[in-house]
Protein backbone atom coordinates (compact mmCIF):
# COMPACT_ATOMS: atom_id res chain seq x y z
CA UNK A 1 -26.00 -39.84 4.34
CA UNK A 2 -27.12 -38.55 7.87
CA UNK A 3 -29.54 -36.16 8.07
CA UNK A 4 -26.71 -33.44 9.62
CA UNK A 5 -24.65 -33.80 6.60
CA UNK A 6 -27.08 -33.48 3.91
CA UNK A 7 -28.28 -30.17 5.56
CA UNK A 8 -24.63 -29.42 6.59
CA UNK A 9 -24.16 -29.58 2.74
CA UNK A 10 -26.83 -28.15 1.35
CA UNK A 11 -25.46 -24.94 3.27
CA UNK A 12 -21.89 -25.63 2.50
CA UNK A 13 -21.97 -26.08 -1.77
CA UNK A 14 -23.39 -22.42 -2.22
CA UNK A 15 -20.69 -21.02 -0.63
CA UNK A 16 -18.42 -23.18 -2.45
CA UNK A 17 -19.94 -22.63 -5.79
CA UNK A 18 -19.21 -18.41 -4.77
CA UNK A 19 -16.04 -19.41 -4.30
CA UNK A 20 -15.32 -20.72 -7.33
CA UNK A 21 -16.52 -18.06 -9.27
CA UNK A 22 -14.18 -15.56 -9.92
CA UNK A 23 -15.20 -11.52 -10.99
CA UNK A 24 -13.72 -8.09 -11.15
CA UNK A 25 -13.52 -5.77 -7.45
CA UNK A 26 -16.14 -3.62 -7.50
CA UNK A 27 -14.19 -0.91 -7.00
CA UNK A 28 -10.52 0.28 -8.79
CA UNK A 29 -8.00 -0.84 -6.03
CA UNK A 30 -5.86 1.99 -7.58
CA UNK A 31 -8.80 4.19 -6.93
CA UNK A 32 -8.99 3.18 -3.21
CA UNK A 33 -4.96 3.09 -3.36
CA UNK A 34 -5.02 6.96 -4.54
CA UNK A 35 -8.02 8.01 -2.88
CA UNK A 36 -6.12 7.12 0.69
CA UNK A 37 -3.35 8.34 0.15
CA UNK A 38 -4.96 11.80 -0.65
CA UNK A 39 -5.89 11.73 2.42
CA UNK A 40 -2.83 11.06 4.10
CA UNK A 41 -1.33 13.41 2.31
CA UNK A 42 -3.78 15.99 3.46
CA UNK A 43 -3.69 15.29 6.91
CA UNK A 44 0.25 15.66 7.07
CA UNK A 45 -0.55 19.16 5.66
CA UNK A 46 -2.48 19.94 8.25
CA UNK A 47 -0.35 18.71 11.21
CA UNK A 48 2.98 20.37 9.48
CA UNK A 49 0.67 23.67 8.92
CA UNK A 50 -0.73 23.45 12.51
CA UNK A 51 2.50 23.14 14.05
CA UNK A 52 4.56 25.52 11.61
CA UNK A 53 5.20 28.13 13.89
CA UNK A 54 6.41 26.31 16.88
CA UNK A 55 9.56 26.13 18.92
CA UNK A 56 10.65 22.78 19.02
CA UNK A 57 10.74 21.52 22.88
């Protein structure tokens, strides 16, 4: 094996061994899920609240 692919795979196999591996999210995707649309949901209060008392053009 050439030099260059030795060292091309000695940086290659960690990041195929990670891969491989496979673990939990670190966070609740139904926690992210909720946690935007809270927000969302907050901001559309405000714009229907800041524009409440408008005519419409």
């Amino acid at each position: 094996m050439t030099p260059f692919l030795s060292t091309l795979a000695a940086l290659v196999a960690p990041a195929l061994a990670a891969a491989e591996e496979h673990s939990e999210a670190a966070v609740n995707p139904w926690i992210v899920g909720g946690g935007a649309l809270l927000i969302l949901l907050v901001l559309l209060a405000g714009v229907v609240g800041f524009g409440g008392g408008r005519e419409h053009s």
